[in-house]
Protein backbone atom coordinates (compact mmCIF):
# COMPACT_ATOMS: atom_id res chain seq x y z
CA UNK A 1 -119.28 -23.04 25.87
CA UNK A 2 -117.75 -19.67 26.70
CA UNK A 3 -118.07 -16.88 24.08
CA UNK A 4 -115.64 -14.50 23.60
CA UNK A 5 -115.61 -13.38 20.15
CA UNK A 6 -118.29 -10.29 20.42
CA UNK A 7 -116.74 -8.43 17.77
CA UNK A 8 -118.06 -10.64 15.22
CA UNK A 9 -121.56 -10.62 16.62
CA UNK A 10 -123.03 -10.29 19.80
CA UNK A 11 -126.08 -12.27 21.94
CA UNK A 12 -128.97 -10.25 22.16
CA UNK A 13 -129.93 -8.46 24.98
CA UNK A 14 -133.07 -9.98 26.75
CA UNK A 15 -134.31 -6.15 27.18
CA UNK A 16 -134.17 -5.70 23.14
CA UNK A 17 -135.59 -9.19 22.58
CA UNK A 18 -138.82 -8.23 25.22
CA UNK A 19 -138.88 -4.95 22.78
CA UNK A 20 -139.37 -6.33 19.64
CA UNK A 21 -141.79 -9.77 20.41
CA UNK A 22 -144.70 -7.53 19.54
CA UNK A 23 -144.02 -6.67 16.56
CA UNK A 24 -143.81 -10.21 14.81
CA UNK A 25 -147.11 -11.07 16.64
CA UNK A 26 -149.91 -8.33 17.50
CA UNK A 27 -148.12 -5.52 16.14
CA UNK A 28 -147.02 -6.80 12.71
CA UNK A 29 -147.84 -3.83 10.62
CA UNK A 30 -146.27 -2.27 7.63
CA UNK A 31 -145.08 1.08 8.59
CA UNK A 32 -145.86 2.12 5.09
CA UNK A 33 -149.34 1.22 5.80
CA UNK A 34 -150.96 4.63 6.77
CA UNK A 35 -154.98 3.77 6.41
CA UNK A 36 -155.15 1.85 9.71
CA UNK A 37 -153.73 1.14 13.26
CA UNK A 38 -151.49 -1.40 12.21
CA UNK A 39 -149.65 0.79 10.37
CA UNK A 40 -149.81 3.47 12.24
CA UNK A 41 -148.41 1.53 14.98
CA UNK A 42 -145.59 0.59 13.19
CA UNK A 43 -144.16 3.95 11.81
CA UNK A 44 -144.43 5.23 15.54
CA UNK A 45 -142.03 2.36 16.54
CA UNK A 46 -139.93 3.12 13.65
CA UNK A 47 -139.60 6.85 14.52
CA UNK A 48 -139.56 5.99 18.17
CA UNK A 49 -136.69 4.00 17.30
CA UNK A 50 -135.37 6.48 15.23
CA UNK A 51 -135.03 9.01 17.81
CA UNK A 52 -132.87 6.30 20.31
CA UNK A 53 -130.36 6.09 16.84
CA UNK A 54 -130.36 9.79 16.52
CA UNK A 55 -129.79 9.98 20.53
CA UNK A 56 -126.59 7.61 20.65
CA UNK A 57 -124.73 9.36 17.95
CA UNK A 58 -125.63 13.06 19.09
CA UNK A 59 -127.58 13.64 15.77
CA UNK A 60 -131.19 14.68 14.18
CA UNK A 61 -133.87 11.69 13.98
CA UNK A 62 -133.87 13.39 10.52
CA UNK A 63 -130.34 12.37 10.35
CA UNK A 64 -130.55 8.61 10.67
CA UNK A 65 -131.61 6.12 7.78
CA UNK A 66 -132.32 2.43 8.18
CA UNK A 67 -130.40 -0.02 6.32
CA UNK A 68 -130.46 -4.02 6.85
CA UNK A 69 -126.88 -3.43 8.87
CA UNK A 70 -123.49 -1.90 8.35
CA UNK A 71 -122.08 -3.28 5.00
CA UNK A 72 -125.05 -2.11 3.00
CA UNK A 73 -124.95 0.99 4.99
CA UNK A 74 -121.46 1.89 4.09
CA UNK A 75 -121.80 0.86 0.17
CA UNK A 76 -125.18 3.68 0.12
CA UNK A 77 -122.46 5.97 2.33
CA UNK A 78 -119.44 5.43 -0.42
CA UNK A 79 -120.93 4.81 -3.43
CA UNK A 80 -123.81 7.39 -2.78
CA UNK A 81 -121.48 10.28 -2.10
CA UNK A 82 -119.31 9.45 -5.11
CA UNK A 83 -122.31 9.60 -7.63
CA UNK A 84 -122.96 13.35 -6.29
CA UNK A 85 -119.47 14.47 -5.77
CA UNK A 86 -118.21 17.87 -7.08
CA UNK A 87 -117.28 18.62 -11.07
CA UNK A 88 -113.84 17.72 -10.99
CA UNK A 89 -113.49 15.30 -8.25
CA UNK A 90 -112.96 11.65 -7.45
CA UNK A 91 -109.90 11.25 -4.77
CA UNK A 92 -110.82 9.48 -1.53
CA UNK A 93 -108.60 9.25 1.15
CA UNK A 94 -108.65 6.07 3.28
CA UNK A 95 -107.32 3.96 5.98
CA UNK A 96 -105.94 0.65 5.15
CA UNK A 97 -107.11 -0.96 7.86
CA UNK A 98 -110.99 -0.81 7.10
CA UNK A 99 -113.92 -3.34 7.36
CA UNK A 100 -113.58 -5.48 3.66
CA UNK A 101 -117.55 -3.39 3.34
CA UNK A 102 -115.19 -0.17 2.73
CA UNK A 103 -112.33 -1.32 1.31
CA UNK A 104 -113.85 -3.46 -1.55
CA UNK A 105 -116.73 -0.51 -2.02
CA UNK A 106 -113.76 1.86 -2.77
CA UNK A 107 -112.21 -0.65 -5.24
CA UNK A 108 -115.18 -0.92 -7.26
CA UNK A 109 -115.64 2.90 -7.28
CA UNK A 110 -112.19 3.10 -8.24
CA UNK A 111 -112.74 -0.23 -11.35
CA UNK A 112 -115.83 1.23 -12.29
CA UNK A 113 -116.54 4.71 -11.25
CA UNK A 114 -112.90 6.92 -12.42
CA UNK A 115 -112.01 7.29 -8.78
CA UNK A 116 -108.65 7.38 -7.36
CA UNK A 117 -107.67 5.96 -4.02
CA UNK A 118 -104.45 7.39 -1.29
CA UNK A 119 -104.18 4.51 1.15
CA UNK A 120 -102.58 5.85 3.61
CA UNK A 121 -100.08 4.58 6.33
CA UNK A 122 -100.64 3.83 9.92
CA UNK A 123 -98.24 3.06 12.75
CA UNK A 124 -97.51 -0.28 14.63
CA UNK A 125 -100.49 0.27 16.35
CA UNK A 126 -103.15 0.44 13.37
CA UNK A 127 -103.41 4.05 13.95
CA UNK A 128 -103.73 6.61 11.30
CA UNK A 129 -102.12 9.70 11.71
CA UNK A 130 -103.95 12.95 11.26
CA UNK A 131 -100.76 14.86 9.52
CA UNK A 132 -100.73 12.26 6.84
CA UNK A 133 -104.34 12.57 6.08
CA UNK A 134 -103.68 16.10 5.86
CA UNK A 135 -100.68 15.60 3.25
CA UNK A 136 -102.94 13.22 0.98
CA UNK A 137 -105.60 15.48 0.52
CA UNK A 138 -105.39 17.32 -3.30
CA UNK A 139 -107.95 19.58 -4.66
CA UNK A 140 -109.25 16.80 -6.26
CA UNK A 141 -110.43 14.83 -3.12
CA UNK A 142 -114.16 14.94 -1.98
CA UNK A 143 -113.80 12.28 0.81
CA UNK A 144 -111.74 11.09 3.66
CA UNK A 145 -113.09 7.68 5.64
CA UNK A 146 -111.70 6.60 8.44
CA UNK A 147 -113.25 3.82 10.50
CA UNK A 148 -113.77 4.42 14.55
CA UNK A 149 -112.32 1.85 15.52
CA UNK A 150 -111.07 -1.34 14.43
CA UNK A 151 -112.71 -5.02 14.02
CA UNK A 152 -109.34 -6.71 14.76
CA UNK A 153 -106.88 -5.44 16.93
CA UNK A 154 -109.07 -2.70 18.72
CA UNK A 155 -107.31 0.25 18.18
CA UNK A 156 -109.32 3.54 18.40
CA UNK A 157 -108.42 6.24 15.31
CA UNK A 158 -108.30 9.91 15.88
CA UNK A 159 -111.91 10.71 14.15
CA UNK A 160 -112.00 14.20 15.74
CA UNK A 161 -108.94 15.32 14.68
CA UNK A 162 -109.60 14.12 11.21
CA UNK A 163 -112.82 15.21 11.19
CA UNK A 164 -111.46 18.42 11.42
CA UNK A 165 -109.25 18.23 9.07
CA UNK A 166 -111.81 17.30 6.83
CA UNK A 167 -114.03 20.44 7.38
CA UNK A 168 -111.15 22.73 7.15
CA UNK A 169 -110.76 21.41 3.42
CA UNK A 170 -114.26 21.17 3.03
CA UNK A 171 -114.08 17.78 2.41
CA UNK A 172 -116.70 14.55 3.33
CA UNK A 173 -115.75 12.42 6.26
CA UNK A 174 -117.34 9.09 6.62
CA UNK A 175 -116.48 6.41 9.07
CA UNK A 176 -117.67 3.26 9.86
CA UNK A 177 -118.39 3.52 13.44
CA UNK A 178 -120.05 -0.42 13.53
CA UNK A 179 -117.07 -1.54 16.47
CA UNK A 180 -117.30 1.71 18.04
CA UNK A 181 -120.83 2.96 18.65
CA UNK A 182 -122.10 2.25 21.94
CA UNK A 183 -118.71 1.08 23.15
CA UNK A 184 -116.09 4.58 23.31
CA UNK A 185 -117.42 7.93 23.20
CA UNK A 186 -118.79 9.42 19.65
CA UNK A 187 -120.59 12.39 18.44
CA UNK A 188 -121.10 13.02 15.04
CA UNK A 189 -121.25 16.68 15.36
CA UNK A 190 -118.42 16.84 18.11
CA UNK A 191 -116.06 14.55 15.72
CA UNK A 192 -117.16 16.68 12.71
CA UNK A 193 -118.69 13.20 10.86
CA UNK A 194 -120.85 13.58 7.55
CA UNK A 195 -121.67 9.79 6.97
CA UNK A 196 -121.71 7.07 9.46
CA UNK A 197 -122.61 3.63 9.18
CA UNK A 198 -123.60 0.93 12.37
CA UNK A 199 -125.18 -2.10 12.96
CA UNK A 200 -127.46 -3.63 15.95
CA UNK A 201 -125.79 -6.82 16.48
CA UNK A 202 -122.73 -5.50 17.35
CA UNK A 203 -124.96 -4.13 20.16
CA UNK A 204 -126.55 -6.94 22.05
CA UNK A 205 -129.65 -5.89 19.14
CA UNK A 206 -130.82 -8.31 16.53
CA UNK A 207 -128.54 -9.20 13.26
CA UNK A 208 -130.68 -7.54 10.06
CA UNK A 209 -130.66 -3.93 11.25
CA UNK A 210 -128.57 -1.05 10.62
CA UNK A 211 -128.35 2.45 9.86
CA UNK A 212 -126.65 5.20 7.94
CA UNK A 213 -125.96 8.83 9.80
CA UNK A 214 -126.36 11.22 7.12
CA UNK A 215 -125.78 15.23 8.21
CA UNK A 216 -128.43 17.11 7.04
CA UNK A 217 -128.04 19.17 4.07
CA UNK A 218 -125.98 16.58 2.39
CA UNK A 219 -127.17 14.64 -0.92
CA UNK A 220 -126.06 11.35 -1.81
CA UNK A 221 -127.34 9.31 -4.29
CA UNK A 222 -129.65 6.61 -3.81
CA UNK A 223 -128.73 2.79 -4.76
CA UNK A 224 -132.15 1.39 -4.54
CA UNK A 225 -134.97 1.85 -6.36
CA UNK A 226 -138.20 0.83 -5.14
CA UNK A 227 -141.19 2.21 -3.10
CA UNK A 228 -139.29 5.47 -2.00
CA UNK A 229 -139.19 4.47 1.78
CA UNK A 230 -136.46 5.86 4.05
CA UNK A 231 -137.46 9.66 2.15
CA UNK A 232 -136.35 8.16 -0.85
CA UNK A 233 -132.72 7.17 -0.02
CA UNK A 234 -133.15 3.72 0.94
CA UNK A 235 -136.29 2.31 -0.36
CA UNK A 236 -137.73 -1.52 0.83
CA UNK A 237 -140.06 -2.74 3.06
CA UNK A 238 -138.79 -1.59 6.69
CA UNK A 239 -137.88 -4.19 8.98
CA UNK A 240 -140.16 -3.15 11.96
CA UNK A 241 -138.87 -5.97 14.87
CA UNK A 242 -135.18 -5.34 14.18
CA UNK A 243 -135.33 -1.56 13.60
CA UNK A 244 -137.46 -1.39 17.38
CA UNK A 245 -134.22 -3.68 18.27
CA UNK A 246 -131.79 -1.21 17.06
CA UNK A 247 -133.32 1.44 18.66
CA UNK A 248 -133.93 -0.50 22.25
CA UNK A 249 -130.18 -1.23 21.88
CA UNK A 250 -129.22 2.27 21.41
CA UNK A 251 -130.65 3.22 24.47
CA UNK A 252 -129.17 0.64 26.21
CA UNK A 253 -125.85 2.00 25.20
CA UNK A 254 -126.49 5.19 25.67
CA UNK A 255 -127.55 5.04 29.27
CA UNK A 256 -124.79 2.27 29.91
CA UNK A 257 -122.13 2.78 27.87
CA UNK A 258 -119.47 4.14 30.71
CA UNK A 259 -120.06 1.41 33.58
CA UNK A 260 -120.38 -0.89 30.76
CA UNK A 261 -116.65 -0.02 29.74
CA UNK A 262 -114.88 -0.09 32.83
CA UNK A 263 -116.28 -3.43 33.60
CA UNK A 264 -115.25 -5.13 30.12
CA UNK A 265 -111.68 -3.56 29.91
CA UNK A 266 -110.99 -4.98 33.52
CA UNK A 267 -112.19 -8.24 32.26
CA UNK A 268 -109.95 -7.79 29.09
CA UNK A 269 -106.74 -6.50 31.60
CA UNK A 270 -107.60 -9.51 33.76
CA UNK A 271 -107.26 -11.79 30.41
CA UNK A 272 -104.26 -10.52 29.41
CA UNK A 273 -102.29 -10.55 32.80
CA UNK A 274 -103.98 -14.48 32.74
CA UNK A 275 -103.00 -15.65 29.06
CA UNK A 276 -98.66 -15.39 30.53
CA UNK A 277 -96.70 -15.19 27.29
CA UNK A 278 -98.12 -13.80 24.70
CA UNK A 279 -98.07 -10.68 22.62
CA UNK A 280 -100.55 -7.78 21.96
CA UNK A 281 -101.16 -6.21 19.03
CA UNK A 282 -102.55 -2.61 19.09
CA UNK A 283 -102.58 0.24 21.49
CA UNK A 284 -102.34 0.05 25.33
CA UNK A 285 -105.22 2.45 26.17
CA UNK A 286 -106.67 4.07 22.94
CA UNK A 287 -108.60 0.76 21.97
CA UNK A 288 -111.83 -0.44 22.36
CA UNK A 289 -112.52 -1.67 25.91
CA UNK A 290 -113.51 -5.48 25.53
CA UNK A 291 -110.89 -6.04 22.20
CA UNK A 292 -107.71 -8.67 23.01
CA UNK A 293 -105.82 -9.39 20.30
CA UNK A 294 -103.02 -11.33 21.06
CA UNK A 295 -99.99 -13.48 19.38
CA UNK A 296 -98.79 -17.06 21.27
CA UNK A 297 -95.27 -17.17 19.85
CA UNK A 298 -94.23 -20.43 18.47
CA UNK A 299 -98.03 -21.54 18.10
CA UNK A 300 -100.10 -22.50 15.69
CA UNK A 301 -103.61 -20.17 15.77
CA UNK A 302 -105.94 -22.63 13.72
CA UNK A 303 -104.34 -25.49 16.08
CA UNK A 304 -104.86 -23.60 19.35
CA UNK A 305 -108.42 -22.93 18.49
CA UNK A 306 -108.85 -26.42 17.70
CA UNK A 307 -107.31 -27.81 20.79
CA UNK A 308 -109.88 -25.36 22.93
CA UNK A 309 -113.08 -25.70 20.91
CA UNK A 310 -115.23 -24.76 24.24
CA UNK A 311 -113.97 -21.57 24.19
CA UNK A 312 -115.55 -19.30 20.78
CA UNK A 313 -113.03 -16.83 19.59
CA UNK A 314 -111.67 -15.42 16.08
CA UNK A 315 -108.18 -16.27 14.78
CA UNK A 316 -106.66 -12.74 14.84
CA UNK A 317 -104.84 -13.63 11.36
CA UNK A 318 -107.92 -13.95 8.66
CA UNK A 319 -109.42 -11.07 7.38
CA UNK A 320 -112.75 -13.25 7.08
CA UNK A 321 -114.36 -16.05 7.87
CA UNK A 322 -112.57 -19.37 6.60
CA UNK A 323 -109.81 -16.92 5.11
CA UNK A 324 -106.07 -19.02 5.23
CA UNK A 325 -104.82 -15.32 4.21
CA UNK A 326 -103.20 -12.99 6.62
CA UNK A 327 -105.20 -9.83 6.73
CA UNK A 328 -104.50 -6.66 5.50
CA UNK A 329 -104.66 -5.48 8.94
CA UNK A 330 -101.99 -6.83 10.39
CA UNK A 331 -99.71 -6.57 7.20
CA UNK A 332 -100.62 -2.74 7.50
CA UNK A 333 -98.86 -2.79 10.78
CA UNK A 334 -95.93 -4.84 9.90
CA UNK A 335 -96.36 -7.86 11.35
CA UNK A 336 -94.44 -11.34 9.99
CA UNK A 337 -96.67 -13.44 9.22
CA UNK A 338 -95.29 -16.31 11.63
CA UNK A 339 -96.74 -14.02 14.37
CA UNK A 340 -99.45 -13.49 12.63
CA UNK A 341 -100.63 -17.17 12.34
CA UNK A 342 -100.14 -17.40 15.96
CA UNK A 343 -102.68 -14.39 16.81
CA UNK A 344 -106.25 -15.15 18.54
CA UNK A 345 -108.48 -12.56 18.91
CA UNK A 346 -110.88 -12.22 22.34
CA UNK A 347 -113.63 -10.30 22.10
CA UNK A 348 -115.22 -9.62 25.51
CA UNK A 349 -119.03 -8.24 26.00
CA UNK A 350 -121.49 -7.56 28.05
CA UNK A 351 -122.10 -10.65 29.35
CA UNK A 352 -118.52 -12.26 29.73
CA UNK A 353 -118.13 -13.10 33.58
CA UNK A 354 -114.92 -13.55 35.65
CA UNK A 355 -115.52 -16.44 35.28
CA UNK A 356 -115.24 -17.14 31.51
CA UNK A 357 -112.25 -14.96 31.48
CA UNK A 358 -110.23 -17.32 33.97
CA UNK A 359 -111.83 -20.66 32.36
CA UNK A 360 -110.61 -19.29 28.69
CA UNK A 361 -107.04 -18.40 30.23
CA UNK A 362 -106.34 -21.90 32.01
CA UNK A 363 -107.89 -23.60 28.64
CA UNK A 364 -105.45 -21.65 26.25
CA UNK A 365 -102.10 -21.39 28.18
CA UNK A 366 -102.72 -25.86 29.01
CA UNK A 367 -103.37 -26.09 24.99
CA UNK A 368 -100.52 -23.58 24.19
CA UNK A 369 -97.90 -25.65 26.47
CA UNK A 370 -99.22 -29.04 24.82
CA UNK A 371 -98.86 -27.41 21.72
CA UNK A 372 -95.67 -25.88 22.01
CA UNK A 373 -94.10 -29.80 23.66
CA UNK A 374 -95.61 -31.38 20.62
CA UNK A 375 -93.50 -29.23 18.39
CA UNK A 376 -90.51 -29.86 19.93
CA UNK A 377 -90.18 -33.27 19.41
């Protein structure tokens, strides 16, 4: 098997693994624990980890909050800042092209919650533009989110230049930064970012472990009541192993990040130049370095997949898992749909090889041809 579909999940890194064995076995304290070792061992980790978080995104270990991954980290971002927004308030501004955790959190705040909702446009590219984010916001509007880059097709958004748009109106900005941290360059200060939300295994860390970025001095309110963990915003037992993953994975990133890039977007440019006719959706260069998404015209998506099952990789048309519906990605940028059912997405990581990238390419240009001769007749 060759896997190439890292934007779903990724393997976990043998360096994170080695990080968090103790703490299932000799360290397997409860960081709220504070009467003896075990404990204390385990809130160290935590705020050792903590610091590698804080580290990645250019923010305050105060900053950072542990959540069980990305989707519950952007409902405590969303619906958290709605339930302390200003008198007088409730217009968010937001990209169509988000992660379903955003768009359907906004829905429900606008079903249940008397918030509006300006979707805005984006180009053929998935890219939001900064003027119309500008032109959407009224003085009713408390939030903007934009995510930093997208699950599908790959394309990078212009957080810093919405970011400041955002603080010139004095205005939240959240993104969810899950398919861009540790992958592109981000700073939360540098991009002017209020919430952010990630995940560790979209990292090479373990799947179970997130975080929110929250800048300090800002109050959202909490959505779960409990033991008052987290300083109150997030409370639950915290998951010691996978938060010491997070954090190990972090610093992986951090210190890697750059070579790490280069290397996958040659592998992706080799890939593409390999795959012959096909057609790619999103931006040439301002897209994340190991995303292909890709349409084989006059082919079947679901077939092709089937026809290579040693290969793993996403159809590029569902906008989730054993979806038949095109998703609202690639409607966003205009595509007909019969393209659409013909799009694969490759997702290349850290440890794709040259390798896999010329086995996948002979595998699905043979299985496109056969495909394409079997229609004919």
């Amino acid at each position: 098997m060759i896997y190439l579909d890292n934007h779903a999940t990724t393997p976990i890194d043998p360096r994170v693994l080695d990080a968090m064995l103790p703490y299932f076995r000799e360290r397997f304290g409860n960081a709220a624990s504070r009467s003896h070792r075990f404990g204390w061992e385990a809130d160290e980790a935590v705020e050792r980890a903590r610091g590698q978080v804080a580290k990645l995104l250019g923010a305050d270990p105060r900053e950072i909050f542990f959540t069980s991954g990305a989707s519950e980290a952007n409902n405590l971002a969303l619906k958290g800042a709605a339930a302390r927004r200003r008198p007088g308030t409730g217009h968010i501004v937001a990209s169509p092209v988000e992660h379903p955790s955003v768009r359907d959190t906004i829905e429900h705040l606008v079903a249940g919650q008397g918030c509006e909702v300006t979707w805005l446009p984006v180009d053929a590219e998935g890219r939001v533009r900064p003027a119309d984010v500008a032109a959407a916001i009224t003085p009713r509007t408390f939030l903007v989110t934009a995510m930093t880059a997208n699950n599908e097709i790959g394309t990078v958004q212009p957080v810093r230049e919405i970011g400041r748009i955002a603080a010139e109106r004095k205005i939240l900005f959240h993104t969810d930064a899950t398919q861009g941290v540790g992958k592109i360059p981000f700073d939360v200060r540098a991009d002017g970012v209020h919430l952010a939300a990630l995940t560790a295994h979209k990292i090479y860390g373990p799947k179970g472990a997130g975080a929110l970025y929250v800048r300090q001095g800002l109050e959202i309110e909490r959505q779960t009541h409990g033991g008052g963990q987290e300083r109150g915003l997030r409370s639950g037992t915290l998951n010691v192993p996978g938060i010491v993953g997070l954090g190990m994975a972090c610093e992986i990133c951090r210190l890697e990040r750059e070579e790490e890039a280069r290397r996958t977007a040659a592998l992706r440019d080799r890939l593409r130049a390999r795959l012959g006719d096909v057609r790619m959706s999103g931006p040439d260069r301002e897209r994340l370095p190991g995303n292909l998404h890709v349409s084989f015209p006059d082919v079947d998506a679901e077939s092709l997949m089937l026809a290579v099952p040693e290969v793993a990789v996403s159809s590029g048309s569902a906008c989730a898992s054993g979806s038949m519906e095109i998703s609202h990605v690639l409607k966003a940028i205009g595509m007909k749909p019969d393209l659409a059912k013909s799009s694969v997405r490759f997702g290349l990581g850290r440890f794709t090889t040259e390798a896999d990238v010329d086995e996948a390419a002979e595998r699905f240009v043979a299985a496109a041809q056969r495909l394409r001769k079997v229609a004919r007749r």
